[in-house]
N, C-alpha and C. Protein backbone atom coordinates (compact mmCIF):
# COMPACT_ATOMS: atom_id res chain seq x y z
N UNK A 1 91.41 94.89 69.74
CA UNK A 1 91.60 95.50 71.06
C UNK A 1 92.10 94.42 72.01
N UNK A 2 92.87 94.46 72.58
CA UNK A 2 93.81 93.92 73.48
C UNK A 2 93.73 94.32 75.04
N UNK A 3 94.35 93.36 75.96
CA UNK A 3 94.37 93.63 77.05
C UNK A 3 95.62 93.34 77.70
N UNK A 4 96.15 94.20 78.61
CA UNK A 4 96.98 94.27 79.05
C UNK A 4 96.94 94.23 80.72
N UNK A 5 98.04 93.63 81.45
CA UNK A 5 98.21 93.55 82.92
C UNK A 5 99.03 93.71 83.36
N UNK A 6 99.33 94.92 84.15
CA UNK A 6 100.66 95.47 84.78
C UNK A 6 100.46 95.54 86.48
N UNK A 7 101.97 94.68 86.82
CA UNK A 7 101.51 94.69 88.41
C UNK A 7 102.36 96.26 88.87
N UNK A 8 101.49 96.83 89.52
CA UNK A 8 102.31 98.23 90.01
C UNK A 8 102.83 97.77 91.51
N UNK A 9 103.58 98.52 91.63
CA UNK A 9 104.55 98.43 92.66
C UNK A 9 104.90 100.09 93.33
N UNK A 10 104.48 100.80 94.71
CA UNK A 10 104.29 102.09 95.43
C UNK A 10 102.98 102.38 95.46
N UNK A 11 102.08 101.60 95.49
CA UNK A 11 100.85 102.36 95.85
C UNK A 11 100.03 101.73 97.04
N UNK A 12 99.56 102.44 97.72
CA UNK A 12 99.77 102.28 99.26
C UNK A 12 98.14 102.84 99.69
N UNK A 13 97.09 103.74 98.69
CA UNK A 13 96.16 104.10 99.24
C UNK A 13 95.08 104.81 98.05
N UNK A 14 94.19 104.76 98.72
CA UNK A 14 93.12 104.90 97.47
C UNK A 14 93.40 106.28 96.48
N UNK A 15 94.12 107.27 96.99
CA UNK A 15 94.70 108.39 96.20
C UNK A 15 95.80 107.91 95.06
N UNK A 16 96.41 107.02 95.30
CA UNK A 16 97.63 106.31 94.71
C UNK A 16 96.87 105.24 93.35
N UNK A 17 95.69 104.63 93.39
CA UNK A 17 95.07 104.11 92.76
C UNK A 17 94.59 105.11 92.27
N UNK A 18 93.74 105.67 92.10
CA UNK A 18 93.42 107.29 91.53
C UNK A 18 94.40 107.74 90.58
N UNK A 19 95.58 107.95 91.10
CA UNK A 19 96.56 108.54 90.05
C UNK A 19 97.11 107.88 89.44
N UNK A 20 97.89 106.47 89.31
CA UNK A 20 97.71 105.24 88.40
C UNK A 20 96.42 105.18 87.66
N UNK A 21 95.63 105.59 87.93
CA UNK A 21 94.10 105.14 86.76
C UNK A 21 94.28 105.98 85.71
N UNK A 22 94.15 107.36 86.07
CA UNK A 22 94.48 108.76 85.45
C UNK A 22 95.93 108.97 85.02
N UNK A 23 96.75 108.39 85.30
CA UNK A 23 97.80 108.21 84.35
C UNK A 23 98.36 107.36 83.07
N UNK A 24 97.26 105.99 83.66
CA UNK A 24 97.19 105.07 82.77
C UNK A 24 95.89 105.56 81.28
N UNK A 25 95.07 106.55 81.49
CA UNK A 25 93.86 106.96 81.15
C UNK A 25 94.37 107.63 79.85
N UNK A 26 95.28 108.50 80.29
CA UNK A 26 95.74 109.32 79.09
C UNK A 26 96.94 109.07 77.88
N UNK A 27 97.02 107.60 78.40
CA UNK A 27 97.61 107.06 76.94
C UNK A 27 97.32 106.78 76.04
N UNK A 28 97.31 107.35 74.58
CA UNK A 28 96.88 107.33 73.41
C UNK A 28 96.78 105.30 73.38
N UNK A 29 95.15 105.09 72.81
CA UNK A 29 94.66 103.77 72.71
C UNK A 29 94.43 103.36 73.74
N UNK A 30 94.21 103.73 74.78
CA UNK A 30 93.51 103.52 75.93
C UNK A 30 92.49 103.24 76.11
N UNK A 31 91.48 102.21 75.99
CA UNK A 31 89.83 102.60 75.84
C UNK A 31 89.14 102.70 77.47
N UNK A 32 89.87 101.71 78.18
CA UNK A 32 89.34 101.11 79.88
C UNK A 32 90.15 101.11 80.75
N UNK A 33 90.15 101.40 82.25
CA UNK A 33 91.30 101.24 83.20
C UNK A 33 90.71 100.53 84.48
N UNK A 34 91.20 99.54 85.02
CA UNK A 34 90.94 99.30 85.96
C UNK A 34 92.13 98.71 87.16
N UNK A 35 92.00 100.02 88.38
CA UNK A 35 93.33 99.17 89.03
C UNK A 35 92.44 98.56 90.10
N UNK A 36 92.78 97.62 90.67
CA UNK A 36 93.26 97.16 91.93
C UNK A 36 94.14 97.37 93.06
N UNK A 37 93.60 98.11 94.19
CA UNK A 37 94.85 98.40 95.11
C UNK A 37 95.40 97.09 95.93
N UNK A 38 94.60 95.92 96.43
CA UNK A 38 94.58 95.25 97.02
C UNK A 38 95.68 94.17 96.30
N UNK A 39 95.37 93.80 94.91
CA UNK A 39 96.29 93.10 94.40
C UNK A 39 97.83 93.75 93.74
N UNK A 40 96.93 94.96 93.62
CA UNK A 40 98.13 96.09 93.02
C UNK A 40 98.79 95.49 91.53
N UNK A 41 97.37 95.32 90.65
CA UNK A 41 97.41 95.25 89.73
C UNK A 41 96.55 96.01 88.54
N UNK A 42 96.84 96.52 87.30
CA UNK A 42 96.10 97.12 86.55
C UNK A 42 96.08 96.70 85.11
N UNK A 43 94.55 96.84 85.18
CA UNK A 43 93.88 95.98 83.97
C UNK A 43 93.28 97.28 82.88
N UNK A 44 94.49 97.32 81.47
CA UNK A 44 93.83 98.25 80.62
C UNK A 44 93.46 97.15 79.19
N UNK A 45 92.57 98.01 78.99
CA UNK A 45 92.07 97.26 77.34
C UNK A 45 92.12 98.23 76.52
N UNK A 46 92.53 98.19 75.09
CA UNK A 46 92.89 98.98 74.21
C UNK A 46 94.47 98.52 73.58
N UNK A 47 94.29 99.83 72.73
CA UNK A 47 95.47 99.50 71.88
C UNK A 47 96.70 99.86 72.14
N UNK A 48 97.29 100.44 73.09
CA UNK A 48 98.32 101.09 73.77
C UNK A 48 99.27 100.43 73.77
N UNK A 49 100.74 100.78 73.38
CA UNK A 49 101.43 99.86 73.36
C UNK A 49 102.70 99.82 75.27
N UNK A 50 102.50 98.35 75.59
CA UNK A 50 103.01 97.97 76.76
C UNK A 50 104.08 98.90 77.33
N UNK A 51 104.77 99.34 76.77
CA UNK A 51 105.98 100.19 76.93
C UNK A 51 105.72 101.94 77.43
N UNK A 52 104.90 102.05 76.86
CA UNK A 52 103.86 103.32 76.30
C UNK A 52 102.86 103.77 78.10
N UNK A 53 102.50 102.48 78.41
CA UNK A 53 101.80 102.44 79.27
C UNK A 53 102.81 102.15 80.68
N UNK A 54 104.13 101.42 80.59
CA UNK A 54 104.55 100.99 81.69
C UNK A 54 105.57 102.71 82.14
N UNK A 55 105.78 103.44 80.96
CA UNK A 55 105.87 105.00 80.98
C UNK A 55 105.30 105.55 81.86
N UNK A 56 104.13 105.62 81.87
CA UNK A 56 103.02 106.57 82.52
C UNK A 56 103.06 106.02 83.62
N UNK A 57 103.44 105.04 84.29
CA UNK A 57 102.87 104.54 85.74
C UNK A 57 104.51 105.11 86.42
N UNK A 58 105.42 104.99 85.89
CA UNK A 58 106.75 105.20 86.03
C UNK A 58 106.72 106.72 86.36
N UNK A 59 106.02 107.11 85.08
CA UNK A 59 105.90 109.15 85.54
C UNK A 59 105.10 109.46 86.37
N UNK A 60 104.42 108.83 86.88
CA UNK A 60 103.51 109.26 88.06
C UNK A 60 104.22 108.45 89.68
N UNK A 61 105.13 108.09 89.30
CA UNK A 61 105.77 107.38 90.69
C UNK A 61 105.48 106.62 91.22
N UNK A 62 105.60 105.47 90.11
CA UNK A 62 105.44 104.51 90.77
C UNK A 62 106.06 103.25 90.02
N UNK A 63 106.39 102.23 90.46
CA UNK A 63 106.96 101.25 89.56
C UNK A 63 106.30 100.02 89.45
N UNK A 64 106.62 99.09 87.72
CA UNK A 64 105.97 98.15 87.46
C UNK A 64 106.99 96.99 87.55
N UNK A 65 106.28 95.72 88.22
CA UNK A 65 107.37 94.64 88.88
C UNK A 65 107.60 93.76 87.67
């Protein structure tokens, strides 16, 4: 199990962190999510592959720097 760190880029308020969590949540090998709004960074652990995951933050509107 692995960990991964993606800085997001459009999120602006605690609803926006919310939906980055829950978007990041439902990627197959996902085990943990944790964002940060303040640094506007998100910390998943699991097996998910990077690409897989930088998807989901992209489909929920928002972009990774």
């Amino acid at each position: 199990m692995g960990q991964t760190i993606l800085k997001i880029d459009g999120m602006t308020c605690n609803h926006c962190k919310m939906r980055a969590e829950k978007a990041l949540q439902g990627v197959s090998g996902v085990e943990s999510v944790k964002v940060d709004l303040a640094s506007k960074e998100a910390v998943i652990t699991g097996s998910a592959e990077r690409e897989k995951l930088i998807k989901a933050v992209v489909d929920a509107g928002y972009t990774v720097a």
